[in-house]
N, C-alpha and C. Protein backbone atom coordinates (compact mmCIF):
# COMPACT_ATOMS: atom_id res chain seq x y z
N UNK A 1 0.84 -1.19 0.00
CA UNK A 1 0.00 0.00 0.00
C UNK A 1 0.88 1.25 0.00
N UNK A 2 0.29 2.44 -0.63
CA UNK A 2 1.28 3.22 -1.10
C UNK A 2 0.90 4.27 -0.43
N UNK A 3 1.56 5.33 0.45
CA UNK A 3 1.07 6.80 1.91
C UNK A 3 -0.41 7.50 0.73
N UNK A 4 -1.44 7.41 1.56
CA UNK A 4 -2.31 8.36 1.17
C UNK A 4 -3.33 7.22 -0.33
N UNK A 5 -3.10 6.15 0.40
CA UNK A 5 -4.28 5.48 -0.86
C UNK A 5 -5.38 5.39 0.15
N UNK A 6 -5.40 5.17 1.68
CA UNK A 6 -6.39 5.02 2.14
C UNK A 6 -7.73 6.56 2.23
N UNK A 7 -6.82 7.86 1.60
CA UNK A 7 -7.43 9.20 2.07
C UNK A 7 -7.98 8.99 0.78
N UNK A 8 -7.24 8.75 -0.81
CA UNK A 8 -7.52 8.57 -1.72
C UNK A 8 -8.82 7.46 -1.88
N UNK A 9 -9.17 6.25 -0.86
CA UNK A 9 -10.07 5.53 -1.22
C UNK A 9 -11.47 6.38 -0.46
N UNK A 10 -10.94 6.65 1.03
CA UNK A 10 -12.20 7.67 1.45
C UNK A 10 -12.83 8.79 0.65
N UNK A 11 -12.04 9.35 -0.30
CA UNK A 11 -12.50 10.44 -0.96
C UNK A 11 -13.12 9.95 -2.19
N UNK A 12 -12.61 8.74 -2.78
CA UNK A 12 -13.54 8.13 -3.59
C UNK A 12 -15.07 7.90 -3.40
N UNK A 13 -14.80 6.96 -2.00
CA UNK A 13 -16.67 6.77 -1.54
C UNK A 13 -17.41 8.15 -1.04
N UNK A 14 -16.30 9.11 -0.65
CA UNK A 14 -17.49 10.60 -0.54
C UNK A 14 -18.07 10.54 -1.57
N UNK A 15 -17.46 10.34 -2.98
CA UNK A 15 -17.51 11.26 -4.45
C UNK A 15 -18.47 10.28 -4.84
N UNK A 16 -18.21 9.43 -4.65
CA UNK A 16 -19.60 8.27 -5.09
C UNK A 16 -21.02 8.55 -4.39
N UNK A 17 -20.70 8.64 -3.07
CA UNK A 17 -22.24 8.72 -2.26
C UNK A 17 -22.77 10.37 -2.51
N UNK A 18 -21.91 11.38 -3.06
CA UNK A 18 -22.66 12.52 -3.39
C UNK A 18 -22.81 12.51 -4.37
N UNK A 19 -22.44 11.40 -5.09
CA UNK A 19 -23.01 11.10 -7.01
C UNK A 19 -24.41 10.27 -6.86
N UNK A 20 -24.76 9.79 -5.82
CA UNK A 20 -25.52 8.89 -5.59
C UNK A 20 -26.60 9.54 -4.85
N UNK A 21 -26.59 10.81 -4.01
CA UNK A 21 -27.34 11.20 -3.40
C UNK A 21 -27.97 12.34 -3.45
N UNK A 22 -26.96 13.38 -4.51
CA UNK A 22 -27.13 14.37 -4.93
C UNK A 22 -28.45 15.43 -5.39
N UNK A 23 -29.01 16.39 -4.77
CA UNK A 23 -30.35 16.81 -4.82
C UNK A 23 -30.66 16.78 -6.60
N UNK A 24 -29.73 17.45 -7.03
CA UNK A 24 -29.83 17.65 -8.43
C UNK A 24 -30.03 15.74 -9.38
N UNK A 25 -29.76 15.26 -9.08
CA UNK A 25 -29.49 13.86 -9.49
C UNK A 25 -31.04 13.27 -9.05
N UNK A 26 -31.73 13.68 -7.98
CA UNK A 26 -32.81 13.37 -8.04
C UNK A 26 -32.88 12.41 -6.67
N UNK A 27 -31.86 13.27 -5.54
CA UNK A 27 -31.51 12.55 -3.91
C UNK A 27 -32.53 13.20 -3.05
N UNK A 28 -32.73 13.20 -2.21
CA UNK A 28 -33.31 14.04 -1.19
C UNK A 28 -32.76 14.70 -0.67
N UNK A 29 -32.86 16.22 -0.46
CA UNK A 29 -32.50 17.41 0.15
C UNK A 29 -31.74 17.42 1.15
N UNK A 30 -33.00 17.01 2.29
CA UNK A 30 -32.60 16.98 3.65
C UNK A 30 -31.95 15.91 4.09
N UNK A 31 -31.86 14.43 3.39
CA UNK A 31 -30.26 13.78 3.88
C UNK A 31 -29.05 13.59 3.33
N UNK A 32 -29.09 14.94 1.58
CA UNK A 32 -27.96 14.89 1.92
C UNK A 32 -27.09 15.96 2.84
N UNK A 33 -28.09 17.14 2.93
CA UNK A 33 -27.45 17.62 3.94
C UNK A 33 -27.19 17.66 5.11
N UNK A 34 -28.06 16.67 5.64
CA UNK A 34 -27.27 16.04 6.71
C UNK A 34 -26.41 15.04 6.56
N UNK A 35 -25.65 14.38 5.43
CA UNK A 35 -24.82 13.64 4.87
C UNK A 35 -23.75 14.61 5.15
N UNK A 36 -23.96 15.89 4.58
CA UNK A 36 -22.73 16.80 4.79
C UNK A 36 -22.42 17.08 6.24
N UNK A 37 -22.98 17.30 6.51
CA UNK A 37 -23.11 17.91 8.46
C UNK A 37 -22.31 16.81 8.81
N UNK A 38 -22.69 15.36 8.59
CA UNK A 38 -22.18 14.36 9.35
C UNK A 38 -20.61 14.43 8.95
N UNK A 39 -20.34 14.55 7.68
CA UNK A 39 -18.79 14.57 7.09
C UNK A 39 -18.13 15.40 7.40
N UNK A 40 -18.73 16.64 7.64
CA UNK A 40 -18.17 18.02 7.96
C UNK A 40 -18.37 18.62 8.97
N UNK A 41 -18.87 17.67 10.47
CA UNK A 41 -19.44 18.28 11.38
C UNK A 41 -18.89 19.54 11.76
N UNK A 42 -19.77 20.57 11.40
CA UNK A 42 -19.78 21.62 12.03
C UNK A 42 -19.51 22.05 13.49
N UNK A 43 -18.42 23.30 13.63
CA UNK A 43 -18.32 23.74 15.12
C UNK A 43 -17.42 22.52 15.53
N UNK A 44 -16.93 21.25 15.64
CA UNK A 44 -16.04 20.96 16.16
C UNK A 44 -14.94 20.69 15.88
N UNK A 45 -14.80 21.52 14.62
CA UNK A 45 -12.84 21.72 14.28
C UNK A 45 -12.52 20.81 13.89
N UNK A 46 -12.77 19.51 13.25
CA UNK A 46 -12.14 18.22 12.74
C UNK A 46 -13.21 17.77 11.94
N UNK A 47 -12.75 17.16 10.81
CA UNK A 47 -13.55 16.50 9.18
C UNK A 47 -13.75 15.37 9.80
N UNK A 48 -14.42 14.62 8.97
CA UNK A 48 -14.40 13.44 9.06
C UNK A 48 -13.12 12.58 9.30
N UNK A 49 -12.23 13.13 8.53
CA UNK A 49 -11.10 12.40 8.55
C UNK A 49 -10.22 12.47 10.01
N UNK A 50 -10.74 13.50 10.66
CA UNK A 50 -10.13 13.59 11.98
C UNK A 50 -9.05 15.00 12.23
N UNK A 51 -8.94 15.28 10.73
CA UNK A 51 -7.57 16.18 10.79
C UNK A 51 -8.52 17.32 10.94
N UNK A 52 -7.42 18.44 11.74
CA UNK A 52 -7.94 20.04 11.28
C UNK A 52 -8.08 20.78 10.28
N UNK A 53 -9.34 21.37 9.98
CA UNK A 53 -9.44 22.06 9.05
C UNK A 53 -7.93 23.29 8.73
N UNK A 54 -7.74 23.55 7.76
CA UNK A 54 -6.81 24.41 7.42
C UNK A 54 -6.76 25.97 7.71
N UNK A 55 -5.99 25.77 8.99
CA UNK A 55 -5.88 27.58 9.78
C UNK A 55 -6.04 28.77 8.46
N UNK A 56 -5.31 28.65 7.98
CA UNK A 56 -5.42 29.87 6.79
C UNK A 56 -6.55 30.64 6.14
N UNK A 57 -8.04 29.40 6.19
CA UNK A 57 -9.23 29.57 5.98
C UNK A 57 -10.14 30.45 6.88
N UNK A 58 -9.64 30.87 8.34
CA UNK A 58 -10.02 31.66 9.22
C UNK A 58 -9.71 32.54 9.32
N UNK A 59 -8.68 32.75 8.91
CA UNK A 59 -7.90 34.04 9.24
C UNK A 59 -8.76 35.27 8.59
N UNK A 60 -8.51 36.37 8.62
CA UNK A 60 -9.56 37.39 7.97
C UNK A 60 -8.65 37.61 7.23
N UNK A 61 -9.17 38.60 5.88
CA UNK A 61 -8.71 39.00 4.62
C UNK A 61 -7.44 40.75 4.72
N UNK A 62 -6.92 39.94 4.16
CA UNK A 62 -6.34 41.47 3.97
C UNK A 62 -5.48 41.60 3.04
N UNK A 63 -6.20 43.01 2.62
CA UNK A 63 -5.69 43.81 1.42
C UNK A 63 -4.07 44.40 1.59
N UNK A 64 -3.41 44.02 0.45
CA UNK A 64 -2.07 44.74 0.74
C UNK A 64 -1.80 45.90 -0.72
N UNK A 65 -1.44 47.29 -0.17
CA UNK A 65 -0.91 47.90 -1.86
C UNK A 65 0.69 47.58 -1.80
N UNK A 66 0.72 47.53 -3.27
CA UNK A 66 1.88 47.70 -3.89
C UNK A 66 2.60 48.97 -4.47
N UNK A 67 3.84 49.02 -4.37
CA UNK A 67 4.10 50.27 -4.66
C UNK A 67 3.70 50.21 -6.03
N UNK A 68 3.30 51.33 -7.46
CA UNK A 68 3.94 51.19 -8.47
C UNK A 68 4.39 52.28 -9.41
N UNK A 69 4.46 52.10 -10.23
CA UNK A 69 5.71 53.09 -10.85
C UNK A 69 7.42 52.10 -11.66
N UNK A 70 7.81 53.00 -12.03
CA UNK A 70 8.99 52.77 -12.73
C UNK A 70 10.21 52.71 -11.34
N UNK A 71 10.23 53.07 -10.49
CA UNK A 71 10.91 53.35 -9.17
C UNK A 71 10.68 51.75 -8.64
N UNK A 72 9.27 51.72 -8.02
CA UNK A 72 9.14 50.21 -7.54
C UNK A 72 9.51 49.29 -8.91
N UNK A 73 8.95 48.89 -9.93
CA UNK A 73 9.31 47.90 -10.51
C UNK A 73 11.27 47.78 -10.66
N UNK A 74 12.34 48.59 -10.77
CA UNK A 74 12.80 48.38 -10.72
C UNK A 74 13.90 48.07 -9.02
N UNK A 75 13.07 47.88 -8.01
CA UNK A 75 13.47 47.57 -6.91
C UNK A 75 13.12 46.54 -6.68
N UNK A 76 12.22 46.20 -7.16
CA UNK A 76 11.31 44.37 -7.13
C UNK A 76 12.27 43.52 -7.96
N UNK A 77 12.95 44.10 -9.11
CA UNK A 77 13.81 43.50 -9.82
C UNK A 77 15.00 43.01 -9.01
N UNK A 78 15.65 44.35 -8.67
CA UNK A 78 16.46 43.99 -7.89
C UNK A 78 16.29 43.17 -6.91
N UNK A 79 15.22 43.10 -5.98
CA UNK A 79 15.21 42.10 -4.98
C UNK A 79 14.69 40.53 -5.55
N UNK A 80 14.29 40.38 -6.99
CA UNK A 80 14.26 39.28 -7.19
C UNK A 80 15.35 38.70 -7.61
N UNK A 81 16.37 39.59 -7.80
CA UNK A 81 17.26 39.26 -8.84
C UNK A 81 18.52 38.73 -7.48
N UNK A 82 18.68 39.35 -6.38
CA UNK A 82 19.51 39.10 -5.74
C UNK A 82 19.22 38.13 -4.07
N UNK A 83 17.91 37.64 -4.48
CA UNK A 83 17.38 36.22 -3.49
C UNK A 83 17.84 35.32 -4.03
N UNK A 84 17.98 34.03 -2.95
CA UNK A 84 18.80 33.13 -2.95
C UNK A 84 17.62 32.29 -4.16
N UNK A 85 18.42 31.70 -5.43
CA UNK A 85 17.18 30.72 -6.50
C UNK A 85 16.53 29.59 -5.65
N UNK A 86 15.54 29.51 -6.12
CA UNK A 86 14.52 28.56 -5.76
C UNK A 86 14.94 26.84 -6.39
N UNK A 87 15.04 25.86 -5.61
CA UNK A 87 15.47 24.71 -5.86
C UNK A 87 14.29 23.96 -6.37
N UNK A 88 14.24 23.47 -7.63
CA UNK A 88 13.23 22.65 -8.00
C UNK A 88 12.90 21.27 -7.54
């Protein structure tokens, strides 16, 4: 067995049972959304799968400006030009 076939087989049978249950497909409304609730229980911070949802998704939004002009673009240059390269 190869890391991550068992997340890969759980996500299969989600994708099946919301192919299978789907309002649009001709499922009932109200269990699949409680199908979801159950997978995604709400309010207690963990999926089905057990893991935490992804911090980044909470965080609030924020806007950043950029300088621009002929002044900034050529300082962005420079600082791209003289960071350490990125290893593929």
């Amino acid at each position: 067995m190869r890391p991550g076939d068992d997340a890969r087989a759980e996500r299969a049978a989600f994708r099946a049972w919301v192919r299978a249950h789907h309002p649009d497909l001709g499922g009932d409304p109200e269990a699949f959304a409680a199908g979801l609730r159950r997978r995604y229980r709400k309010g207690s911070g963990k999926g089905a799968t057990g893991a935490r949802p992804d911090p980044r998704m909470d965080a609030p939004i924020v806007g950043v400006r950029r300088r621009r002009g002929p002044i900034a673009m050529i300082l962005r240059w420079r600082y791209r030009r003289r960071r350490a390269r990125r290893l593929q």
